[in-house]
N, C-alpha and C. Protein backbone atom coordinates (compact mmCIF):
# COMPACT_ATOMS: atom_id res chain seq x y z
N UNK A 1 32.91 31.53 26.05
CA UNK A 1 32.26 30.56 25.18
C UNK A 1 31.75 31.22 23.90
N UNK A 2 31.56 30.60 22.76
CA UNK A 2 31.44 31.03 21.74
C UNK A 2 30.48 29.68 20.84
N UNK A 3 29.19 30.42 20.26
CA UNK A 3 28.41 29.36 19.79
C UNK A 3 28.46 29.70 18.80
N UNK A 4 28.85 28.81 17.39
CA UNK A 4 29.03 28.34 16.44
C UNK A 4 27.60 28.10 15.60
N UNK A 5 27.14 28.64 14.71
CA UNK A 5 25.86 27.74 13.40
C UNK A 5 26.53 27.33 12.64
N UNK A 6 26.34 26.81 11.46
CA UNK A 6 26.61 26.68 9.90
C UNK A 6 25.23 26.80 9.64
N UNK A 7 25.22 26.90 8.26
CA UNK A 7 24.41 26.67 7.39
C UNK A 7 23.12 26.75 7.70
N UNK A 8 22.62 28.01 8.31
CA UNK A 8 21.77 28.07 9.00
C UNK A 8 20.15 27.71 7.91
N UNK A 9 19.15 27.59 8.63
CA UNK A 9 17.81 27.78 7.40
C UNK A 9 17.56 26.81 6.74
N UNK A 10 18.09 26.20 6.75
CA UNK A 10 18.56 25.09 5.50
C UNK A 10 17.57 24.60 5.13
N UNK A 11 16.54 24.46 5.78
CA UNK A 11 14.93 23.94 5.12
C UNK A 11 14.26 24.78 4.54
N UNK A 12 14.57 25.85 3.97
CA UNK A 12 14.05 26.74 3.08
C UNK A 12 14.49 26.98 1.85
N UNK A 13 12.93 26.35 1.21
CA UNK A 13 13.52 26.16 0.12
C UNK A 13 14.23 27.15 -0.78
N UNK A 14 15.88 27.58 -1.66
CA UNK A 14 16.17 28.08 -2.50
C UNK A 14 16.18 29.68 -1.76
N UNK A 15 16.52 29.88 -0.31
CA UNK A 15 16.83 30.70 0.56
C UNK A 15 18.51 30.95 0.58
N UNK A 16 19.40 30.67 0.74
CA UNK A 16 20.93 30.18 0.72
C UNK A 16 21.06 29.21 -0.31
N UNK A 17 22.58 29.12 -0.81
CA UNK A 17 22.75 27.88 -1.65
C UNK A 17 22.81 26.68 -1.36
N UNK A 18 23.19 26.92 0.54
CA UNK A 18 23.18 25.21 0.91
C UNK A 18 22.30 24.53 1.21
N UNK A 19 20.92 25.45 1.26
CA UNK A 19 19.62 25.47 1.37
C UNK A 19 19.06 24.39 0.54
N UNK A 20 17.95 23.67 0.93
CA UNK A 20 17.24 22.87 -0.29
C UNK A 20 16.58 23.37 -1.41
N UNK A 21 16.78 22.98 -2.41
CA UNK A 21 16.39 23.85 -4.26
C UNK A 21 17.10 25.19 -3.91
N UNK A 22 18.98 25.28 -3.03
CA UNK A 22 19.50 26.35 -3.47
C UNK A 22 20.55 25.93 -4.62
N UNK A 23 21.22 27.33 -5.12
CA UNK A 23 22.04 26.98 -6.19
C UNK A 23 22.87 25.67 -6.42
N UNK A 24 22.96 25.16 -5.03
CA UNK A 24 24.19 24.04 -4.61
C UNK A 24 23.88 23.05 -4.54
N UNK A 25 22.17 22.94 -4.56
CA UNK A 25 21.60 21.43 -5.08
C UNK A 25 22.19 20.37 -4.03
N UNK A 26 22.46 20.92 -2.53
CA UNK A 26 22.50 20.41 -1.37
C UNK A 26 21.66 19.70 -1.22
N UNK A 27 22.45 18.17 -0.95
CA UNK A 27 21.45 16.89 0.03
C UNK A 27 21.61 17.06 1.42
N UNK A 28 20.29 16.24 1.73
CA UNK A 28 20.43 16.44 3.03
C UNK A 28 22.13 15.32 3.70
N UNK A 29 22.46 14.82 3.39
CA UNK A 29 23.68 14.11 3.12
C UNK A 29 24.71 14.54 3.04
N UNK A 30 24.84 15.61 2.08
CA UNK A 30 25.86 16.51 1.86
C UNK A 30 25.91 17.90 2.60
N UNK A 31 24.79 18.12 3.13
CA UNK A 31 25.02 19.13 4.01
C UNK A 31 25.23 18.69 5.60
N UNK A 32 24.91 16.86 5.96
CA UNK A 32 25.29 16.82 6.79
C UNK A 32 26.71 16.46 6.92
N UNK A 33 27.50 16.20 6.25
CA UNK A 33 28.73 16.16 5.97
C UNK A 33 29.74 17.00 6.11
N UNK A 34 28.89 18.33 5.29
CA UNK A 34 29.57 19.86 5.66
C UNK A 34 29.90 20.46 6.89
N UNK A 35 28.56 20.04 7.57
CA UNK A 35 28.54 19.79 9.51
C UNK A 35 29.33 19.71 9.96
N UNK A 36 30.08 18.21 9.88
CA UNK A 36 30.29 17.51 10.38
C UNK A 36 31.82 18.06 10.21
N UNK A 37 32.26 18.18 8.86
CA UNK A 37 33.37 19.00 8.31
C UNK A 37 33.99 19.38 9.27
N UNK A 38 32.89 21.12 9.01
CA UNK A 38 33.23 22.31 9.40
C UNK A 38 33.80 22.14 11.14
N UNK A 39 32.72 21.40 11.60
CA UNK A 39 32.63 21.62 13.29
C UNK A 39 34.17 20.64 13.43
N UNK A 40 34.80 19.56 12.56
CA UNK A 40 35.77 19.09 13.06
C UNK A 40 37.01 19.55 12.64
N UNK A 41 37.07 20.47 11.09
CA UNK A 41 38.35 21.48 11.47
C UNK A 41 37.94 22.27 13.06
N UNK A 42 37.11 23.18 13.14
CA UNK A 42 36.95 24.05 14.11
C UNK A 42 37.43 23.70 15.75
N UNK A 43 37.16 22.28 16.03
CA UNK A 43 36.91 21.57 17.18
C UNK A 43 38.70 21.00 17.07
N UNK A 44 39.12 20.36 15.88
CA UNK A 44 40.72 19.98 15.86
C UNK A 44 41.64 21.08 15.55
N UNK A 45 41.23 22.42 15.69
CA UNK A 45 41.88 23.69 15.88
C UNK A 45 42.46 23.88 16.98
N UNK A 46 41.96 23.51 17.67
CA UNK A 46 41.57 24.10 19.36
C UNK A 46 40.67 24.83 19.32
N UNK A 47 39.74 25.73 18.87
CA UNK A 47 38.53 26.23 19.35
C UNK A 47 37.63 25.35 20.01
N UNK A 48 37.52 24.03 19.84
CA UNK A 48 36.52 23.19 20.40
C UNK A 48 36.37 23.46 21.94
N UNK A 49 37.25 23.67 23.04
CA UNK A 49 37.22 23.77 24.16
C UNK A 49 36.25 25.16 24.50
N UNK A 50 36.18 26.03 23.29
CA UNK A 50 35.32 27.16 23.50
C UNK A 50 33.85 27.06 22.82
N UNK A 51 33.88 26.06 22.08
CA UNK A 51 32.52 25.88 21.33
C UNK A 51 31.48 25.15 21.59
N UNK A 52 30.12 25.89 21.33
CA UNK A 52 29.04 25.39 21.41
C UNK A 52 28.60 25.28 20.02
N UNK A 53 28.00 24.08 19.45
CA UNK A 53 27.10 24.19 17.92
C UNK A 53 25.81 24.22 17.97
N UNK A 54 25.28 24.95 17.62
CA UNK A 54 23.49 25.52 17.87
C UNK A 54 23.59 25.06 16.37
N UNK A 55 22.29 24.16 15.81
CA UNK A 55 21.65 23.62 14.49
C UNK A 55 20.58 24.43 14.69
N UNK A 56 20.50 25.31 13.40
CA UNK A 56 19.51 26.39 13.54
C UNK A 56 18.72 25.92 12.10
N UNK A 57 17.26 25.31 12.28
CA UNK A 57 16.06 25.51 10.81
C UNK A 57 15.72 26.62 11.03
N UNK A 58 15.12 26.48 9.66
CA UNK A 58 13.89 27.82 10.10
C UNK A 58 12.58 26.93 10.55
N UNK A 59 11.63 27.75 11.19
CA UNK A 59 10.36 26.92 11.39
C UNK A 59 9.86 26.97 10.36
N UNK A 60 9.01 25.44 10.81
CA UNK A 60 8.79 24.83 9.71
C UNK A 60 6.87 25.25 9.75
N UNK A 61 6.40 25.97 8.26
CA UNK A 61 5.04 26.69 8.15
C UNK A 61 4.39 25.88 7.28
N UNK A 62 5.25 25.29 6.44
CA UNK A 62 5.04 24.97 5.43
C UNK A 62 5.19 25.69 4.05
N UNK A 63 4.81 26.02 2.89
CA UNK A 63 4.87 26.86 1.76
C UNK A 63 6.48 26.51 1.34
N UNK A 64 7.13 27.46 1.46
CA UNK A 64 8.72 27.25 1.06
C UNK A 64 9.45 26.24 2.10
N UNK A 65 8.87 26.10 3.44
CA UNK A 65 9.74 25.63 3.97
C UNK A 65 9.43 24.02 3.95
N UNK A 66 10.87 23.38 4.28
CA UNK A 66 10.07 21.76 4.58
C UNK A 66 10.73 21.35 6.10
N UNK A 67 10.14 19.93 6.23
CA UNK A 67 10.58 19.75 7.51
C UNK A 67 11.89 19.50 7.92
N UNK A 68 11.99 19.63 9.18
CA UNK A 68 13.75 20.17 9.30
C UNK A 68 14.77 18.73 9.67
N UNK A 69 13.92 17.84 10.20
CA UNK A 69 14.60 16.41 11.01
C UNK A 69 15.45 15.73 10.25
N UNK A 70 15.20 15.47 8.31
CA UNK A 70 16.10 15.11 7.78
C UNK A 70 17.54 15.83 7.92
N UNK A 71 17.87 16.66 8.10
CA UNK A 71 19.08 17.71 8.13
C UNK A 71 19.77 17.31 9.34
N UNK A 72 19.16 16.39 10.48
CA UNK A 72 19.59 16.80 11.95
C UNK A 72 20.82 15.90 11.73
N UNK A 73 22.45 16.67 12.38
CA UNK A 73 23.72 15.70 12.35
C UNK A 73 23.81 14.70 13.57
N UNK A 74 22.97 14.50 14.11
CA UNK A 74 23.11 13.71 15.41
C UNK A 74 23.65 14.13 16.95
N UNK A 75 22.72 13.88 17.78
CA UNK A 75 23.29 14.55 19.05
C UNK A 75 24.87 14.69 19.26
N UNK A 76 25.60 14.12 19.06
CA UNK A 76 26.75 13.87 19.08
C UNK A 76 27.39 15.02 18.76
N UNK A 77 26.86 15.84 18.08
CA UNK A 77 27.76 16.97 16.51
C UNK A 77 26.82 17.91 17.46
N UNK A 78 25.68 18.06 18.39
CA UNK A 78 25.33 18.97 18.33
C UNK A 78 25.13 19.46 20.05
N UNK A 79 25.19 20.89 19.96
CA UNK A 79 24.68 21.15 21.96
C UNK A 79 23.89 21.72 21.91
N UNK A 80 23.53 22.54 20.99
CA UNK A 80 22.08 22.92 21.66
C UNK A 80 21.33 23.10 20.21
N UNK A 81 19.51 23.63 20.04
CA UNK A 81 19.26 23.65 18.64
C UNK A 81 18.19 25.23 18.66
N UNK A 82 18.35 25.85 17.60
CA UNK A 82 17.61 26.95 17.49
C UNK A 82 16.86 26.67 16.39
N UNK A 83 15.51 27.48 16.55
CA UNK A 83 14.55 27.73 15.85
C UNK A 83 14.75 29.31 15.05
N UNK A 84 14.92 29.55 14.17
CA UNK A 84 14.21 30.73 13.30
C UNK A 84 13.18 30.89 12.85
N UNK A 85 12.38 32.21 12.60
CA UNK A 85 11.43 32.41 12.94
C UNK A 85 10.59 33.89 12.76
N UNK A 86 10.30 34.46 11.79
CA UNK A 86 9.58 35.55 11.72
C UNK A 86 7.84 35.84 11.80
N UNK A 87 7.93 36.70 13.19
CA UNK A 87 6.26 36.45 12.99
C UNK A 87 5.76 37.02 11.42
N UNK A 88 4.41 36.63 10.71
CA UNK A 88 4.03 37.34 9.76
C UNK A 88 2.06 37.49 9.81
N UNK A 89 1.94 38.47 10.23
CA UNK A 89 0.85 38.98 10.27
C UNK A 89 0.23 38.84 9.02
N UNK A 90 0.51 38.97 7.84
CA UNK A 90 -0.36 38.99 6.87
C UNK A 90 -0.76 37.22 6.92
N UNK A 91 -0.35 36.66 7.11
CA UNK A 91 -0.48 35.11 6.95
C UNK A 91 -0.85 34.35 8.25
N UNK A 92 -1.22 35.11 9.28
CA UNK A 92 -1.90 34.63 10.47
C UNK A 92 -1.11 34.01 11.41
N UNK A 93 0.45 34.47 11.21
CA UNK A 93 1.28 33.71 12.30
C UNK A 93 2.26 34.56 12.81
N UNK A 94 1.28 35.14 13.77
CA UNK A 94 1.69 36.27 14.51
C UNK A 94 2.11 36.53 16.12
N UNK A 95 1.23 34.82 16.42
CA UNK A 95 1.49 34.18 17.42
C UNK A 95 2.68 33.55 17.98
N UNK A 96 3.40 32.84 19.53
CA UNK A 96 3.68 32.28 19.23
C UNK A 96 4.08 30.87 18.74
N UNK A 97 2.78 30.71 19.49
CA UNK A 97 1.80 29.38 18.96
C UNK A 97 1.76 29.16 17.78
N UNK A 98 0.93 30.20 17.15
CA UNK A 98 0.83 29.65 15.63
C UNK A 98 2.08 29.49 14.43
N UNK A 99 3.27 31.11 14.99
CA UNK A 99 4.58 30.44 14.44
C UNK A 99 5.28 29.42 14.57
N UNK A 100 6.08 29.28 16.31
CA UNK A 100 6.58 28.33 16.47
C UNK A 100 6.08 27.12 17.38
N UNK A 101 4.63 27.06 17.50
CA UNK A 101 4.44 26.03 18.14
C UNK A 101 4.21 24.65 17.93
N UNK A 102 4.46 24.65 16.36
CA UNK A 102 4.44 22.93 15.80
C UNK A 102 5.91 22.75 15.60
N UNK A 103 6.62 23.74 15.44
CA UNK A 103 7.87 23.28 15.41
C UNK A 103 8.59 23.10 16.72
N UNK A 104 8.54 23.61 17.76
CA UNK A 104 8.82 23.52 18.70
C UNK A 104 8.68 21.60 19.46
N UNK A 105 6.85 21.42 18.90
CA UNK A 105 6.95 19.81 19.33
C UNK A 105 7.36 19.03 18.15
N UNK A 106 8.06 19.18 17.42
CA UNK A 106 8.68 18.51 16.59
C UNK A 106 10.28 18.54 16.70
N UNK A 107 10.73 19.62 17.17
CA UNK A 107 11.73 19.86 17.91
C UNK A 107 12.38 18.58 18.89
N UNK A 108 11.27 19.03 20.14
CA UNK A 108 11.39 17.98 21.07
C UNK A 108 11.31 16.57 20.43
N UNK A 109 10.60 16.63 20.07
CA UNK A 109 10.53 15.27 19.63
C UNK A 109 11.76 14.44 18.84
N UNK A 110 12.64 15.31 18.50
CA UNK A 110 13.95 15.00 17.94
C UNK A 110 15.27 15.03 19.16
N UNK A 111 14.94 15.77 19.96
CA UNK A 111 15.81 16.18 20.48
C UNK A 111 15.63 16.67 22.14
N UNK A 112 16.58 16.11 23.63
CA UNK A 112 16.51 16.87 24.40
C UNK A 112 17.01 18.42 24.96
N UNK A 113 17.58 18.48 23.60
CA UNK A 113 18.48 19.87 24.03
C UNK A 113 18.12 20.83 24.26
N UNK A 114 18.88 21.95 24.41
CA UNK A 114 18.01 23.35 24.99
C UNK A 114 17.53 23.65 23.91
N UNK A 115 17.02 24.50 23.44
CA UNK A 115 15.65 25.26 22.38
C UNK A 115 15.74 26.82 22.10
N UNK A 116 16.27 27.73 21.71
CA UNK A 116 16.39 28.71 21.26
C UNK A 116 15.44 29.11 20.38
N UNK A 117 14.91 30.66 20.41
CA UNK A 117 14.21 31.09 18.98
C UNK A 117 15.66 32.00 18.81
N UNK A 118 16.32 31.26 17.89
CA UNK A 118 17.76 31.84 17.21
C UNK A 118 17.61 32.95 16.43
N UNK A 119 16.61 33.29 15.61
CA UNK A 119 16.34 34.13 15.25
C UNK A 119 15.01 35.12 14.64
N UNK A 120 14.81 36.00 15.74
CA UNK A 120 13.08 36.33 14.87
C UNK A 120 13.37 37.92 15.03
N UNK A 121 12.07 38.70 14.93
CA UNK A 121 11.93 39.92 14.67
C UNK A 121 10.61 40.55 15.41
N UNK A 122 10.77 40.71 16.73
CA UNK A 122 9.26 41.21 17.41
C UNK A 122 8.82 42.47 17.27
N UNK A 123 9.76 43.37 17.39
CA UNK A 123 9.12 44.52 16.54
C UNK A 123 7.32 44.73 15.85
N UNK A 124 7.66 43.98 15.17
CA UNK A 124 5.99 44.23 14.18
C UNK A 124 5.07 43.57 15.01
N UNK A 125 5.29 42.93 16.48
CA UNK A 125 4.13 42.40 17.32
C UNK A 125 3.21 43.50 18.33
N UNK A 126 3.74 44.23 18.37
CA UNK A 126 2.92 45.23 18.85
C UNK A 126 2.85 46.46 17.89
N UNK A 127 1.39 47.28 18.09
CA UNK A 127 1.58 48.61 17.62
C UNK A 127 1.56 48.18 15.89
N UNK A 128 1.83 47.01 15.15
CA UNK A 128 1.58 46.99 13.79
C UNK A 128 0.40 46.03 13.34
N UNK A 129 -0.42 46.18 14.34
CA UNK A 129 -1.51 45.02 14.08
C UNK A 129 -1.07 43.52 14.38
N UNK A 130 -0.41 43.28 15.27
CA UNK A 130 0.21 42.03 15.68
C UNK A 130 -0.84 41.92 16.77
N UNK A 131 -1.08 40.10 16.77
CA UNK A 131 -2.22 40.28 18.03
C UNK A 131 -1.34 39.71 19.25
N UNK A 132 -0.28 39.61 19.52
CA UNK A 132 0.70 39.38 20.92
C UNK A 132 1.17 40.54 21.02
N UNK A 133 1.56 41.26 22.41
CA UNK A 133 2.35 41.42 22.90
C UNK A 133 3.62 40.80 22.82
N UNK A 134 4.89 41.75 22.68
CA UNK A 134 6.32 40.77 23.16
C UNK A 134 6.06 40.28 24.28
N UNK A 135 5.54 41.25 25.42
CA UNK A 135 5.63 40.10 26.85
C UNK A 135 4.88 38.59 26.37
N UNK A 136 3.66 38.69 26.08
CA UNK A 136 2.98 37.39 25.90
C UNK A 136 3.39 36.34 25.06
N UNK A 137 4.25 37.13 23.80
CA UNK A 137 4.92 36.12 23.04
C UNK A 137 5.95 35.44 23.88
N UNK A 138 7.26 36.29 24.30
CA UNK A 138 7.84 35.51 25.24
C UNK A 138 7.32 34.69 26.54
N UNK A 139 6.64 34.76 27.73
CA UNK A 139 5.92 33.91 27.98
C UNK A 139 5.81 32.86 27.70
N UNK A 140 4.91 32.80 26.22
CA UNK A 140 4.65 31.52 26.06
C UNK A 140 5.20 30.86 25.31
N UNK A 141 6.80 31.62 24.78
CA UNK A 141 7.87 30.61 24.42
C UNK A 141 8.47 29.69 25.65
N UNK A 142 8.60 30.80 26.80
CA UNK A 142 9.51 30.33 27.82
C UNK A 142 8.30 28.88 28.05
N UNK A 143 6.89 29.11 28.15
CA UNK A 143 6.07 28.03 29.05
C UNK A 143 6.09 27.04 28.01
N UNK A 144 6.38 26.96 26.27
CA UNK A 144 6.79 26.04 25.60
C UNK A 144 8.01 25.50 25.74
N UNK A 145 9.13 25.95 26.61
CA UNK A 145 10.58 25.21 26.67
C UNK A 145 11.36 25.93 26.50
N UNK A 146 11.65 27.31 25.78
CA UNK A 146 12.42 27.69 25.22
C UNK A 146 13.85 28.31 25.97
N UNK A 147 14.39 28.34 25.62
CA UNK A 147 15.79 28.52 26.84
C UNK A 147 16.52 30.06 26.57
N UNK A 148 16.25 30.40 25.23
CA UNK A 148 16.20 31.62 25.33
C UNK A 148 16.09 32.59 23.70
N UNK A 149 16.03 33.55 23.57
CA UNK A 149 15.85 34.54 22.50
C UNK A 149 16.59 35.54 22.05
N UNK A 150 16.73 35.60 20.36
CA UNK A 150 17.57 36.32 19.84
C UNK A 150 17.16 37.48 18.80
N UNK A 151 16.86 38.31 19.27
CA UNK A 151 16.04 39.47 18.53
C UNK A 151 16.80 39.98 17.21
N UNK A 152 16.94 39.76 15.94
CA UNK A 152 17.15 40.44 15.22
C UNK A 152 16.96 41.50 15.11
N UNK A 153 17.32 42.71 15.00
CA UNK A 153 17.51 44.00 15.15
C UNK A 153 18.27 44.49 13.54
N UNK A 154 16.93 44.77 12.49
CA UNK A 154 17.77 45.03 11.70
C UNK A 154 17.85 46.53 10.99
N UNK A 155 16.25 47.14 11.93
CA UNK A 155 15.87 48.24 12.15
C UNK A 155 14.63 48.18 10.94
N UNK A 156 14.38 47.28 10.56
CA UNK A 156 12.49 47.89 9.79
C UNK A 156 11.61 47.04 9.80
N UNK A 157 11.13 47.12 11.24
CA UNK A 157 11.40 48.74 11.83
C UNK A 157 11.77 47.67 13.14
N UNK A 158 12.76 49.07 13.98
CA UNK A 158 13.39 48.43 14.86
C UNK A 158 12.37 48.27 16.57
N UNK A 159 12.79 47.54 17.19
CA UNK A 159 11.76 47.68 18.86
C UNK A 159 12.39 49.22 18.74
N UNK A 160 11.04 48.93 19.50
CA UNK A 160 10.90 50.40 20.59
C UNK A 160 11.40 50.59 21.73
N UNK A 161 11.79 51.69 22.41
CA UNK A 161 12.04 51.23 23.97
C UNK A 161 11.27 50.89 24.75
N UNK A 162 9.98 50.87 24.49
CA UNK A 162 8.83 50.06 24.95
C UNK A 162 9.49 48.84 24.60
N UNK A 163 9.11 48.58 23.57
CA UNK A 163 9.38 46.87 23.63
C UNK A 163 10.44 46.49 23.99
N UNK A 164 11.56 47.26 23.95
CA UNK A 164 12.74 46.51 24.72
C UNK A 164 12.82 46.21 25.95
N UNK A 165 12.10 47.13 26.61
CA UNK A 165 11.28 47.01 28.26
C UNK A 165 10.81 46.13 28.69
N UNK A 166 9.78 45.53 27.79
CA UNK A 166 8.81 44.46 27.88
C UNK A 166 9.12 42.87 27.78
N UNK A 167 11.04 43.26 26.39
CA UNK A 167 11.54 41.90 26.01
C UNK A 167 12.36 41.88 27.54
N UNK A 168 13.08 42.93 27.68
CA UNK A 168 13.92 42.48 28.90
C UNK A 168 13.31 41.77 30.22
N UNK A 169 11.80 43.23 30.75
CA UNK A 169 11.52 42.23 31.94
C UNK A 169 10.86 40.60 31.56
N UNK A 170 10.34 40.19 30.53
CA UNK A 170 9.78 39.21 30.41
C UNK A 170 10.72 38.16 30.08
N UNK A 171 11.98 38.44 30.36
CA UNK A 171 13.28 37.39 29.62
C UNK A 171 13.93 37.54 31.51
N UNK A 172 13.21 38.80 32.33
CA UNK A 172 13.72 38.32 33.55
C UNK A 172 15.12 38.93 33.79
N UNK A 173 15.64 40.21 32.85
CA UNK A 173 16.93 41.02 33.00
C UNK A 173 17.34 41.53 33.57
């Protein structure tokens, strides 16, 4: 199996071009279109028998970002949905409550599908003045719904083998 994004982020503002206020002056209309596009060359290829489409926002904080529900292509176009997501300590959302936990019930609230944090960066939660633990962050993604996690690893700075310890047993590996 093989899971498929497009256009990931897309509620951030002037982040990507297909992004809202990016170069491409993308509607939410026209990017659901692109969706819809993309996933039906891909799906009338034959890849469809191998594909999953994960609709990935970023969470929604507010500041650059806006809310993500206008963008959504309809259950139909979609199997499962991810959240992105960087904790940021200087701005008090270090948690994962305070990052993803309004987006998460706004999430649901759109949608029964599974729930991914598609993409974040735990690293800086321990040991850099982060007040979670990875174990505790995960935790209380899993006790918010979450179905599972995707650690960006882009190295600055990268987990530790501590924390990879901590992501694995707390993900249950």
């Amino acid at each position: 199996p093989v899971i498929f994004t497009f256009a990931h982020e897309f509620n951030v503002s002037g982040q990507y071009p297909w992004a809202i206020g990016g170069s491409d002056h993308c509607t939410h209309a026209q990017w659901i279109k692109a969706w819809d596009t993309v996933q039906a060359d891909i799906n009338n290829n034959g890849a469809g028998q191998y594909a999953s489409w994960m609709w990935a926002p970023n969470v929604y904080i507010g500041g650059s970002t806006t809310q993500f529900a206008p963008w959504w292509p309809g259950a139909p176009h979609v199997n499962m949905v991810g959240i992105d997501g960087y904790p940021q300590t200087q701005y008090g959302l270090d948690t994962f409550q305070e990052l993803f936990g309004q987006s998460f019930t706004d999430m649901k609230a759109l949608t029964s599908l599974p729930i991914f944090i598609s993409e974040t960066d735990l690293a800086p939660e321990t040991g850099s003045g982060g007040t979670q633990t990875v174990t505790a962050f995960v935790k209380a993604a899993l006790a918010d719904g979450a179905t599972g996690l995707l650690q960006f690893q882009d190295g600055t700075p990268a987990l530790t083998s501590k924390q990879w310890s901590e992501l694995d047993a707390a993900l249950n590996i």
